[in-house]
PDB file of N, CA and C in Angstrom:
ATOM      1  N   UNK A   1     134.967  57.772 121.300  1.00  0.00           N
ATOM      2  CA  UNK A   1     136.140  58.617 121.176  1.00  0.00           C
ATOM      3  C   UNK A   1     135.682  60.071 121.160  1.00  0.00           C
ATOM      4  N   UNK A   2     136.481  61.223 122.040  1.00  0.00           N
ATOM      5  CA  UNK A   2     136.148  62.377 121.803  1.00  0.00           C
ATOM      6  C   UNK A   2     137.139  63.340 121.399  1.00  0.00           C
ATOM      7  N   UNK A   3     136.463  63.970 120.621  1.00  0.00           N
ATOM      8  CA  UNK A   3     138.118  65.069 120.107  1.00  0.00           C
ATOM      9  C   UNK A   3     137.504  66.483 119.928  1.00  0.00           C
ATOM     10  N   UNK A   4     136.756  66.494 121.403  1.00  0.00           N
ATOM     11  CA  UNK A   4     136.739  67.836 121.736  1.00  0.00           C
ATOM     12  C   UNK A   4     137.599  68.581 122.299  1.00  0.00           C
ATOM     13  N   UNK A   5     137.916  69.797 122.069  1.00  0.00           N
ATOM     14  CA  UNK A   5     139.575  69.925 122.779  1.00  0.00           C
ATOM     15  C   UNK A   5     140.555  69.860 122.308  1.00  0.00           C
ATOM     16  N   UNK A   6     140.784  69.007 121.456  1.00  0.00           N
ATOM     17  CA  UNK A   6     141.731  68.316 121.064  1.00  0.00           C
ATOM     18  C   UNK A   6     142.611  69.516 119.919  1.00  0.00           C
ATOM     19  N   UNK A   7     143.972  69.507 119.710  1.00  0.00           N
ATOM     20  CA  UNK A   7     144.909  70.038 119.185  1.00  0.00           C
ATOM     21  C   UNK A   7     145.430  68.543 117.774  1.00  0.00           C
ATOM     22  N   UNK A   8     145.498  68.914 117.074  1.00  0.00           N
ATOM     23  CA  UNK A   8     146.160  68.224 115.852  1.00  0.00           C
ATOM     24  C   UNK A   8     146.886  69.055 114.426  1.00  0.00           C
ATOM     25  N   UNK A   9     148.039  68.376 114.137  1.00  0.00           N
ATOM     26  CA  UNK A   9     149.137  68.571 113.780  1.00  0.00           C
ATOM     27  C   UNK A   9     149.563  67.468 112.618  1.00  0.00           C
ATOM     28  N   UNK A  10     149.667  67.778 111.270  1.00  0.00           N
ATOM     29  CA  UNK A  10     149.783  66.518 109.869  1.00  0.00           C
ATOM     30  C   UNK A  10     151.588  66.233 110.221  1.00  0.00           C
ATOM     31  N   UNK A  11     151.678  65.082 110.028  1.00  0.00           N
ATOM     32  CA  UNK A  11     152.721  64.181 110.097  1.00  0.00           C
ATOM     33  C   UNK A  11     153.028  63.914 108.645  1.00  0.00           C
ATOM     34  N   UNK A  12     152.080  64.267 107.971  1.00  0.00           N
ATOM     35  CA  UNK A  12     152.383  63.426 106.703  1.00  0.00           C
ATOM     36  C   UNK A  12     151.369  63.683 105.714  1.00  0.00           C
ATOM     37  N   UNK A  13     151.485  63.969 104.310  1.00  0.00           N
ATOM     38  CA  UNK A  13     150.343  64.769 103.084  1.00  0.00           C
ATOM     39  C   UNK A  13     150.718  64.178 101.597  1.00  0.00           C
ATOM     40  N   UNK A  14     149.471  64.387 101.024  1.00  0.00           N
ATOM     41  CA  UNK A  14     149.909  64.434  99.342  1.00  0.00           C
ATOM     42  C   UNK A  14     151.139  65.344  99.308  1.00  0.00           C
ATOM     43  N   UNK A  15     151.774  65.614  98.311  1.00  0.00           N
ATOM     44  CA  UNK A  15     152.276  66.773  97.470  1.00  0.00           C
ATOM     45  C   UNK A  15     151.151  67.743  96.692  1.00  0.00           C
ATOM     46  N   UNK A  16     149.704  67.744  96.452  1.00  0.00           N
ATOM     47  CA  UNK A  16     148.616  68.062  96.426  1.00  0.00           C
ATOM     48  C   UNK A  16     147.748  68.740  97.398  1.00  0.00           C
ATOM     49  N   UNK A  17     148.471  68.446  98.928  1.00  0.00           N
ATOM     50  CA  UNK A  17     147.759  69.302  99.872  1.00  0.00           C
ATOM     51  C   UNK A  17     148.258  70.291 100.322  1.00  0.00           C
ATOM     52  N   UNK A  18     147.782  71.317 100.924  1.00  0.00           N
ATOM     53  CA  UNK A  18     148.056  72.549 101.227  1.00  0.00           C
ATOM     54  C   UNK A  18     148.446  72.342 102.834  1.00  0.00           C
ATOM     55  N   UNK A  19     147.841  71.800 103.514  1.00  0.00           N
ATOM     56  CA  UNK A  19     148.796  71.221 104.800  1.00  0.00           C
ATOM     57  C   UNK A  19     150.427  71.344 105.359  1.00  0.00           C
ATOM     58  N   UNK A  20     150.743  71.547 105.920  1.00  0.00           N
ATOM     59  CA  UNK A  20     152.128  70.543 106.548  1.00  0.00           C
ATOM     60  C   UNK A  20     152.257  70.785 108.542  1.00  0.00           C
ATOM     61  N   UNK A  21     153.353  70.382 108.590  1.00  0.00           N
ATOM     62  CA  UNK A  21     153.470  70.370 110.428  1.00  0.00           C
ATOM     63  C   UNK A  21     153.789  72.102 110.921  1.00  0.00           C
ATOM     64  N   UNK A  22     153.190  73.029 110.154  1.00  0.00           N
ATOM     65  CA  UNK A  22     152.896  74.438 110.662  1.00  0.00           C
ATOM     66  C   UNK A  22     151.674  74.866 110.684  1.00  0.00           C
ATOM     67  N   UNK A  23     150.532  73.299 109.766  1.00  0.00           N
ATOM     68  CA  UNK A  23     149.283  73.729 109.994  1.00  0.00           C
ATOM     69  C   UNK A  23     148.655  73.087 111.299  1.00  0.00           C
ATOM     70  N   UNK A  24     147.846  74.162 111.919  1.00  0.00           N
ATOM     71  CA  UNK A  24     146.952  73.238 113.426  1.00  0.00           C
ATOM     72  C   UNK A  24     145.817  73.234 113.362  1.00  0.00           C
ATOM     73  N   UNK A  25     145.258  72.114 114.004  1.00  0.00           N
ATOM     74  CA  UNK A  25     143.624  72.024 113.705  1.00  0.00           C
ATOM     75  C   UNK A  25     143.430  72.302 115.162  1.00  0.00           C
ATOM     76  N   UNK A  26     142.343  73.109 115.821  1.00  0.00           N
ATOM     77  CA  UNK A  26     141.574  72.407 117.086  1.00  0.00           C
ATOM     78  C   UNK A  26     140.447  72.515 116.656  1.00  0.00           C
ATOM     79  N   UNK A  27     140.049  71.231 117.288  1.00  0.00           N
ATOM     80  CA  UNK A  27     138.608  70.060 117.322  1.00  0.00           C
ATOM     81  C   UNK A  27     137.745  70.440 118.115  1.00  0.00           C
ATOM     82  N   UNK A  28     136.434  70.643 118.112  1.00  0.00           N
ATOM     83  CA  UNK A  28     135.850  71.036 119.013  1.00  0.00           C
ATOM     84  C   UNK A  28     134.612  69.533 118.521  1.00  0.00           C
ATOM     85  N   UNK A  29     133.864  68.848 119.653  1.00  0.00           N
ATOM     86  CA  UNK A  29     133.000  68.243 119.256  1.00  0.00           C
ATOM     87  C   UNK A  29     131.401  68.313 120.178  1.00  0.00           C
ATOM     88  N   UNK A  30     130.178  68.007 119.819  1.00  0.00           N
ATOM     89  CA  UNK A  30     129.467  68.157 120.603  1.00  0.00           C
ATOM     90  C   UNK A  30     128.406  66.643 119.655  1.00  0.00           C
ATOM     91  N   UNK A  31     128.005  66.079 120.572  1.00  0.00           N
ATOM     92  CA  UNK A  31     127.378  64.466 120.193  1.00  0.00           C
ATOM     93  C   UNK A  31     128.503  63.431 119.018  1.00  0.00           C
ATOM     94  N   UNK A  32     127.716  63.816 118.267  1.00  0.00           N
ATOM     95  CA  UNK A  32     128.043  63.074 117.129  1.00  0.00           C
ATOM     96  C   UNK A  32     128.627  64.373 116.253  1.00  0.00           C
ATOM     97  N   UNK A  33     128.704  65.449 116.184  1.00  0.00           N
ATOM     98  CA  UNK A  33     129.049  66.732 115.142  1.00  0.00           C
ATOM     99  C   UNK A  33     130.719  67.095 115.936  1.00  0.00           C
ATOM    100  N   UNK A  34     131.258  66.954 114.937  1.00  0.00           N
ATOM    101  CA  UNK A  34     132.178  67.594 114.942  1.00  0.00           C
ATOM    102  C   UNK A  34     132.936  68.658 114.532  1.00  0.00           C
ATOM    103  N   UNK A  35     133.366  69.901 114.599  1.00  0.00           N
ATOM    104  CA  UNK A  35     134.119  70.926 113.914  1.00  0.00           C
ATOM    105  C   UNK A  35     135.615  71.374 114.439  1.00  0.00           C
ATOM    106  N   UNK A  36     136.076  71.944 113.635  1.00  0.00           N
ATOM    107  CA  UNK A  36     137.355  72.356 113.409  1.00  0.00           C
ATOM    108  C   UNK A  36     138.050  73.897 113.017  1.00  0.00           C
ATOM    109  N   UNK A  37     138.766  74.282 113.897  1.00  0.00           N
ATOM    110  CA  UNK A  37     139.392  75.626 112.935  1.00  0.00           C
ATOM    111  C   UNK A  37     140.521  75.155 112.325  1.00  0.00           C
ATOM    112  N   UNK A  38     141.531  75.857 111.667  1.00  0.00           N
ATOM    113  CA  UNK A  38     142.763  75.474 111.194  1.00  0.00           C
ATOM    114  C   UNK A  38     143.395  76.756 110.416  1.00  0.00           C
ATOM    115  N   UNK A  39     144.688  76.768 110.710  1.00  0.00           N
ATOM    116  CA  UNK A  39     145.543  77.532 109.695  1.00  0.00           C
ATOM    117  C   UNK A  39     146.678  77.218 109.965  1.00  0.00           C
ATOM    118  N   UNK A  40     147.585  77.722 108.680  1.00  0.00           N
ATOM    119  CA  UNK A  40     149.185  77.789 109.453  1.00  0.00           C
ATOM    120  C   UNK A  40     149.761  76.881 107.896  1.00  0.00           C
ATOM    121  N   UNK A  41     150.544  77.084 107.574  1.00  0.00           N
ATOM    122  CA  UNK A  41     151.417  77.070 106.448  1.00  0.00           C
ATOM    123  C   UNK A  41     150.911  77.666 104.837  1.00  0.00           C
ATOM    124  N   UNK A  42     150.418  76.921 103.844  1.00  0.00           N
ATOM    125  CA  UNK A  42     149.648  77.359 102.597  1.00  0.00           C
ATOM    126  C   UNK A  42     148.124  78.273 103.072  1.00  0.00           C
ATOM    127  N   UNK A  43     147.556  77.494 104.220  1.00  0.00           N
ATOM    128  CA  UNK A  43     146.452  78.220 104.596  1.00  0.00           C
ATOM    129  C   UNK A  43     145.893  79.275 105.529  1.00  0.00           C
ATOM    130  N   UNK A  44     145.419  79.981 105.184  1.00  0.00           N
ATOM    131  CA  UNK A  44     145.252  81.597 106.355  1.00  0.00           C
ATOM    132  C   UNK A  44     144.063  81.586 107.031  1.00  0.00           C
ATOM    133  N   UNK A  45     142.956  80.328 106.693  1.00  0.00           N
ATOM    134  CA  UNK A  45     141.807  80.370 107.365  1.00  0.00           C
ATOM    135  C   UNK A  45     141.169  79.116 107.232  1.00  0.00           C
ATOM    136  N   UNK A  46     140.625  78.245 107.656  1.00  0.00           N
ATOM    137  CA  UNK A  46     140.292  76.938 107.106  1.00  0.00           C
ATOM    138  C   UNK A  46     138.899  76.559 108.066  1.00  0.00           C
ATOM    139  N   UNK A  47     138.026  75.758 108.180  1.00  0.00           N
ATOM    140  CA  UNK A  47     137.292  75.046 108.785  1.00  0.00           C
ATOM    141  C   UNK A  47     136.453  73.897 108.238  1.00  0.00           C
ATOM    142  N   UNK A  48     136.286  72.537 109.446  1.00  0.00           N
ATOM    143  CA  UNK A  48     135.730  71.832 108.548  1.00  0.00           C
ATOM    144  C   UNK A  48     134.427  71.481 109.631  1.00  0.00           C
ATOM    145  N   UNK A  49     133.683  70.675 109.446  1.00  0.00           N
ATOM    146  CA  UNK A  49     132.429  70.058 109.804  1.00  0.00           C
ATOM    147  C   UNK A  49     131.731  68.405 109.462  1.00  0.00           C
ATOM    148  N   UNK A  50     131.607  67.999 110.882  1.00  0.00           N
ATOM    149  CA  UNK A  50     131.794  66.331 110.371  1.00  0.00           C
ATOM    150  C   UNK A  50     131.205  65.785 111.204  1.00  0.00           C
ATOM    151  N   UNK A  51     130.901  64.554 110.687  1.00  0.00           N
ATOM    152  CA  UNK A  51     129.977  63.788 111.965  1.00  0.00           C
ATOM    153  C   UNK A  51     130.915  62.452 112.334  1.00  0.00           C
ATOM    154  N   UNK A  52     130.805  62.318 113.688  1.00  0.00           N
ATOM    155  CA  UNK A  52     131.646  61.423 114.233  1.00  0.00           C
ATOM    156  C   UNK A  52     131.362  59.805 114.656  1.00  0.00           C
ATOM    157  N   UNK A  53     131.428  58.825 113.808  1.00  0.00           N
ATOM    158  CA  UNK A  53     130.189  57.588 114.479  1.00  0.00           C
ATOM    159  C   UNK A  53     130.829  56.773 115.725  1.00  0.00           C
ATOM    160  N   UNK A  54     130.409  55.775 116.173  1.00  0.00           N
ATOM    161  CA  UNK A  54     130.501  55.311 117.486  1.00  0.00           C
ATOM    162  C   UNK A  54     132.182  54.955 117.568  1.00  0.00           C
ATOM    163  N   UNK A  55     132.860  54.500 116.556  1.00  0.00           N
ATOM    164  CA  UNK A  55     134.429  54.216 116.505  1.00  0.00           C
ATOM    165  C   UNK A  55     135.243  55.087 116.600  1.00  0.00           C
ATOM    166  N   UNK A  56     134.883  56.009 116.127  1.00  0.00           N
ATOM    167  CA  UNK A  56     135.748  57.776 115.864  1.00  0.00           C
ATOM    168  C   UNK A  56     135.653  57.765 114.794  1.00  0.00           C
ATOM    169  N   UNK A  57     135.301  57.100 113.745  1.00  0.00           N
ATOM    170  CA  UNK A  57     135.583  57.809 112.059  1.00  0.00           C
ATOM    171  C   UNK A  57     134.777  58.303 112.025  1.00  0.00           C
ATOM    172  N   UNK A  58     135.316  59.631 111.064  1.00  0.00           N
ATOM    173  CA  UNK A  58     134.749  61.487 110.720  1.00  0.00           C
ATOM    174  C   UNK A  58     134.912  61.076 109.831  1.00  0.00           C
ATOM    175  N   UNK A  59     133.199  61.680 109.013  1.00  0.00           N
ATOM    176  CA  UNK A  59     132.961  61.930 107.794  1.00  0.00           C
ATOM    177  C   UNK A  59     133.043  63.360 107.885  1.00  0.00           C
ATOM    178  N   UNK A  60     134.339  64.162 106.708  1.00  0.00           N
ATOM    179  CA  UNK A  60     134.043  65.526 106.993  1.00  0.00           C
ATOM    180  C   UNK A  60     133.371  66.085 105.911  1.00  0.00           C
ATOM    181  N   UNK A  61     133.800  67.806 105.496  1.00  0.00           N
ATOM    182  CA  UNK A  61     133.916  68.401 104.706  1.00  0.00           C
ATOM    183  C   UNK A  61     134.252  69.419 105.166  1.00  0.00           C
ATOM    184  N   UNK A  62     135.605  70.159 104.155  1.00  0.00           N
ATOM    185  CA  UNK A  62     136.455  71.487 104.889  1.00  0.00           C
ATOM    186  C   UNK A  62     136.657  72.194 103.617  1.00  0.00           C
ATOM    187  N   UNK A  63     136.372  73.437 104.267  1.00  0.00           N
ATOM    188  CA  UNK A  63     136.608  74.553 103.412  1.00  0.00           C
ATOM    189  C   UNK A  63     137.708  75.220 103.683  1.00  0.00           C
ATOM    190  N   UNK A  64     138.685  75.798 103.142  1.00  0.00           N
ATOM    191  CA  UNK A  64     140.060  76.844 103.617  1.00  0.00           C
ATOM    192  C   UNK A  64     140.153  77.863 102.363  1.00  0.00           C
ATOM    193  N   UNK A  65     140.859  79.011 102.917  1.00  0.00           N
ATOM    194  CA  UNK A  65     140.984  79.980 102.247  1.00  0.00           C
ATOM    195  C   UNK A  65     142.822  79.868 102.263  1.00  0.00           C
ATOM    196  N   UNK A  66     143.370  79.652 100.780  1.00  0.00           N
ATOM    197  CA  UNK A  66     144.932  79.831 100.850  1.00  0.00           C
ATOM    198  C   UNK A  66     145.202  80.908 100.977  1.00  0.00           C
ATOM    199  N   UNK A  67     146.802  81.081 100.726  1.00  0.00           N
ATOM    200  CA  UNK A  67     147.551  82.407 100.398  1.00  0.00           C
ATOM    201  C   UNK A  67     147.597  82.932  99.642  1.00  0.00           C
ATOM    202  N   UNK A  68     147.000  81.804  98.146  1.00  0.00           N
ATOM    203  CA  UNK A  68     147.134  82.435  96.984  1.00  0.00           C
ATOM    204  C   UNK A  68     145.822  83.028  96.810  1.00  0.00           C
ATOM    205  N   UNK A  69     144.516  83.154  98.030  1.00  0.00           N
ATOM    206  CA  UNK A  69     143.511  84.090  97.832  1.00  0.00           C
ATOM    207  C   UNK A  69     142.373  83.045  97.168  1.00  0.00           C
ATOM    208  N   UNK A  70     142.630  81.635  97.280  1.00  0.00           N
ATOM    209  CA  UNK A  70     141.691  80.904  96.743  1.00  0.00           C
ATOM    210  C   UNK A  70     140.839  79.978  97.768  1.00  0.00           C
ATOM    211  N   UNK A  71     139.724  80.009  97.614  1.00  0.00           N
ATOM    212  CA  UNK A  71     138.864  79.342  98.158  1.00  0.00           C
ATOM    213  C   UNK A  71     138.915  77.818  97.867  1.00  0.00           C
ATOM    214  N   UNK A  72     139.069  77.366  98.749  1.00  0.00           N
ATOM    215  CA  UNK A  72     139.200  75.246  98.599  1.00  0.00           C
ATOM    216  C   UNK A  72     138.462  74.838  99.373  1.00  0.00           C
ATOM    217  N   UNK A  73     138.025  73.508  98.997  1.00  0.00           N
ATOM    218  CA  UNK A  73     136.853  72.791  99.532  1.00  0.00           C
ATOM    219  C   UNK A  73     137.100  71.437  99.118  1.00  0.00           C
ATOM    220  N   UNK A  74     136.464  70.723  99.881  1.00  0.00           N
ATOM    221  CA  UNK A  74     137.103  69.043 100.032  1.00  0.00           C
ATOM    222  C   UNK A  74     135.982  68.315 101.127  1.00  0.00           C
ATOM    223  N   UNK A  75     136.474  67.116 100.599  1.00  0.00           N
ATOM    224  CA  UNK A  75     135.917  66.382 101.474  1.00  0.00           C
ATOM    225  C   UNK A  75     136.592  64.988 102.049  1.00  0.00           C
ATOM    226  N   UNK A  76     136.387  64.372 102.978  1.00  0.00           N
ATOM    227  CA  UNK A  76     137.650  63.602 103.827  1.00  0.00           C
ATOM    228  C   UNK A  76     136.819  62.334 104.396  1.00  0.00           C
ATOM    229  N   UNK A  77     137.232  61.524 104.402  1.00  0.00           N
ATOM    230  CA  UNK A  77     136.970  59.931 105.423  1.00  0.00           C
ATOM    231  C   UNK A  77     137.974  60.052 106.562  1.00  0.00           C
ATOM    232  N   UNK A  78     138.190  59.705 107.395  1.00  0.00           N
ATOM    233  CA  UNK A  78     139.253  59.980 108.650  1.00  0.00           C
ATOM    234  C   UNK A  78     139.051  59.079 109.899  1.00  0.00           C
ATOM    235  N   UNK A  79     139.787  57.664 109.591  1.00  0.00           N
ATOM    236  CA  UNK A  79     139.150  56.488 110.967  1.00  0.00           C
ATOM    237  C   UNK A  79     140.289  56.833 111.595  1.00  0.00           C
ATOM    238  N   UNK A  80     140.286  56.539 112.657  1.00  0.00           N
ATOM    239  CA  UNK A  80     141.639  57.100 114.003  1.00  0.00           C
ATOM    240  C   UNK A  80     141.992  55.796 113.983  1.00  0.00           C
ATOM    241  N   UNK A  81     143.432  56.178 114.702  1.00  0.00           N
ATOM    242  CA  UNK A  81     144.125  54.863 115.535  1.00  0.00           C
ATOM    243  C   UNK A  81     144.342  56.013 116.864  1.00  0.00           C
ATOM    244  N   UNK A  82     144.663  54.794 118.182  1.00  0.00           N
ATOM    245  CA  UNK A  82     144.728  55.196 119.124  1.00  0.00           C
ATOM    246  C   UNK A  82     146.633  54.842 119.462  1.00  0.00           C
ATOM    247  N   UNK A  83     147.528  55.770 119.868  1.00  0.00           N
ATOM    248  CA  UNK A  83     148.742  55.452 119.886  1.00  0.00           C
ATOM    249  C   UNK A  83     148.880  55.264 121.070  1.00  0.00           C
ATOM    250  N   UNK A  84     150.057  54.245 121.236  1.00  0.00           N
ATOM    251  CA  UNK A  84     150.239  53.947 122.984  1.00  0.00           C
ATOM    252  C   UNK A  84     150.584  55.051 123.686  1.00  0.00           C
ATOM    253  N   UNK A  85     151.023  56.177 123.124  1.00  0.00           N
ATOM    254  CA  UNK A  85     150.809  57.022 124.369  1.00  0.00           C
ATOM    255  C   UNK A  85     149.447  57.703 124.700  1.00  0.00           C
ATOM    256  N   UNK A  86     148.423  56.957 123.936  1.00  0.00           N
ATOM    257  CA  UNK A  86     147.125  57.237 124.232  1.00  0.00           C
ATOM    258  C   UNK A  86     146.609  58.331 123.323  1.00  0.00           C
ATOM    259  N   UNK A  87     147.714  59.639 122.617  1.00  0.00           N
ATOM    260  CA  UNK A  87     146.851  60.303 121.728  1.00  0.00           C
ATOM    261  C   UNK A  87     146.183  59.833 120.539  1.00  0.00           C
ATOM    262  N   UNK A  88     145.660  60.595 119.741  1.00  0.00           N
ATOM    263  CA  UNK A  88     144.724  60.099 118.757  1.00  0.00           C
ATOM    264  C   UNK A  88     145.158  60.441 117.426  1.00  0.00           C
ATOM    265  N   UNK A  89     145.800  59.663 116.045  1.00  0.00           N
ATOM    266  CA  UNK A  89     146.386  59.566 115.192  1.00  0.00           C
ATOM    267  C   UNK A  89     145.243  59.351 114.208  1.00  0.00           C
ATOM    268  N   UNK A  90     145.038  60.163 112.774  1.00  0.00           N
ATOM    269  CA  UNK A  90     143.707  60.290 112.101  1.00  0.00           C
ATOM    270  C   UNK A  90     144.706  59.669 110.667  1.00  0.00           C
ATOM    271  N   UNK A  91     143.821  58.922 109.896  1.00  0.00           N
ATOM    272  CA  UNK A  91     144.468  58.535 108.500  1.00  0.00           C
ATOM    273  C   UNK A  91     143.344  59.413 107.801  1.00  0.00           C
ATOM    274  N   UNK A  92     143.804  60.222 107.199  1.00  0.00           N
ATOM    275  CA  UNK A  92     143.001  61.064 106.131  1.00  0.00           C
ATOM    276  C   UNK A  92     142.880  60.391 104.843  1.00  0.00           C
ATOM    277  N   UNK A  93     141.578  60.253 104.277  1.00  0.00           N
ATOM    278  CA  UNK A  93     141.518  60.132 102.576  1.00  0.00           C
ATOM    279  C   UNK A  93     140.893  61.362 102.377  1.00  0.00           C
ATOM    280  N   UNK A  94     141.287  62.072 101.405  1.00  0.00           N
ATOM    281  CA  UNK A  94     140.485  63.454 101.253  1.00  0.00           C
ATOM    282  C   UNK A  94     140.172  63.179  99.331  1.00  0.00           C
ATOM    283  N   UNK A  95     139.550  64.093  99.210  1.00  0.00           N
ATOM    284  CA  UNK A  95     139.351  64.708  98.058  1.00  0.00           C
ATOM    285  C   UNK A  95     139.002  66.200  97.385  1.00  0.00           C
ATOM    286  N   UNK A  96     139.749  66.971  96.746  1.00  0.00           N
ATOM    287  CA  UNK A  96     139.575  67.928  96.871  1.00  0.00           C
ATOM    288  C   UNK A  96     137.947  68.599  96.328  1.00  0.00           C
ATOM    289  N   UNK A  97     137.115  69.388  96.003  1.00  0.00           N
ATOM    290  CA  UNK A  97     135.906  69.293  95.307  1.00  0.00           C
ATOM    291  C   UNK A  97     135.981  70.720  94.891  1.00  0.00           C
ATOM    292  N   UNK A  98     136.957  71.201  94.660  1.00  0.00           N
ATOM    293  CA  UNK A  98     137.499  72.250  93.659  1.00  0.00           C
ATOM    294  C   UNK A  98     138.844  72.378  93.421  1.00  0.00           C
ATOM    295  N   UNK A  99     139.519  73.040  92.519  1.00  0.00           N
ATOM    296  CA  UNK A  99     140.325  73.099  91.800  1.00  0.00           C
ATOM    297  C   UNK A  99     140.697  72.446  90.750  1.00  0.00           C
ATOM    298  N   UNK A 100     141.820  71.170  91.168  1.00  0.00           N
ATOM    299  CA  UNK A 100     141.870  70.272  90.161  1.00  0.00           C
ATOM    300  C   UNK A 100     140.998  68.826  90.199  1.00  0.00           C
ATOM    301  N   UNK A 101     140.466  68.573  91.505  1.00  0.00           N
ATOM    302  CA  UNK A 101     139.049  67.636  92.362  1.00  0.00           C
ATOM    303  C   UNK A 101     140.315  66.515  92.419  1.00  0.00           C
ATOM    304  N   UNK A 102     141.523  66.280  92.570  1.00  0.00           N
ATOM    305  CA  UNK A 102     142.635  65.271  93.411  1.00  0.00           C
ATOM    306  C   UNK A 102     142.312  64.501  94.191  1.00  0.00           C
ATOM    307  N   UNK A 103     142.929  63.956  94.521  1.00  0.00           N
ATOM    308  CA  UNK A 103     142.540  62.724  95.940  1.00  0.00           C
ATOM    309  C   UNK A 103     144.026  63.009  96.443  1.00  0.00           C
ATOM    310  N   UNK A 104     143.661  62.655  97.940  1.00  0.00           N
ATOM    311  CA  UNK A 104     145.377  62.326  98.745  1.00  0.00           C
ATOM    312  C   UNK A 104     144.984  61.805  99.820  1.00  0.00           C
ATOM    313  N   UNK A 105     146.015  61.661 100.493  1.00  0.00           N
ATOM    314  CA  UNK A 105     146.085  60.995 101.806  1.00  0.00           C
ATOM    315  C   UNK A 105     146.809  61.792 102.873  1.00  0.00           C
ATOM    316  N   UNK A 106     146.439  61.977 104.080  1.00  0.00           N
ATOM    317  CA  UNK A 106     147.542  62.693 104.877  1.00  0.00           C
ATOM    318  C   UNK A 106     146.791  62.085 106.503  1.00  0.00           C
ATOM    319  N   UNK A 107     148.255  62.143 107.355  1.00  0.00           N
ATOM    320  CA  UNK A 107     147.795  61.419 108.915  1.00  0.00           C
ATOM    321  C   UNK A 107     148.189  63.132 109.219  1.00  0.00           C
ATOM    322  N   UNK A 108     147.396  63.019 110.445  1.00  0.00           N
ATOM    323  CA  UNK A 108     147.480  64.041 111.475  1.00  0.00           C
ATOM    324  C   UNK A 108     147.430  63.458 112.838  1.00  0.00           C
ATOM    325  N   UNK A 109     148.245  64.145 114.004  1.00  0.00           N
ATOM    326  CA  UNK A 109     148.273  63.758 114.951  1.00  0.00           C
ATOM    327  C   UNK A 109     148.000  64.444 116.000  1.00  0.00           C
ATOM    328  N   UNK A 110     147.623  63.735 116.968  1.00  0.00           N
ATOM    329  CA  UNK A 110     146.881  64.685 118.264  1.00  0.00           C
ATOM    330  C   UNK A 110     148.361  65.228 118.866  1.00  0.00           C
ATOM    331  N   UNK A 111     148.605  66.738 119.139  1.00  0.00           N
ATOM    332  CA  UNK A 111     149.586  67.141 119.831  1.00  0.00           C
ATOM    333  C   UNK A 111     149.173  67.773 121.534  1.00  0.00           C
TER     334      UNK A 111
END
């Protein structure tokens, strides 16, 4: 699976995440490493970094800068499903590894 290129968009979050469908990720990948920019709703700057194994599940870790001027950091499991119209649908488990250190769940989808 490759999700270089690729545009993604959350469908769905904790009440704990800073996310929603105004935040965008693009994916950039090269082998097995994967990275990410992101912003757009709670967050003004974000990026994460992850390795991708032979199925598509990303092991990440992402850092973002909110609105409220705070630095967040987390870390994520993320196995894909493939949807019949062929884009690529991610089930997030995250955890946050500052603030309150939370767990959630959120899908994102390839747009």
């Amino acid at each position: 699976m490759n999700y270089n290129n690729k545009y993604f968009k959350p469908v769905q979050t904790s009440i704990n995440g800073e996310t929603s469908e105004e935040t965008i990720f693009y994916y950039m990948q090269s082998g097995s490493t994967i990275t990410a920019n992101y912003q757009g709703s709670k967050i003004l700057k974000g990026h994460l970094i992850g390795i991708v194994d032979s199925e598509g599940h990303i092991s990440m870790r992402y850092q973002q800068v909110n609105t409220e001027g705070e630095l967040m950091t987390g870390i994520s499991e993320s196995p894909p499903e493939v949807l019949s119209n062929g884009k690529i649908r991610l089930h997030e488990e995250w955890k946050w590894t500052s603030g309150d250190c939370s767990y959630g769940i959120s899908t994102v989808e390839e747009i």
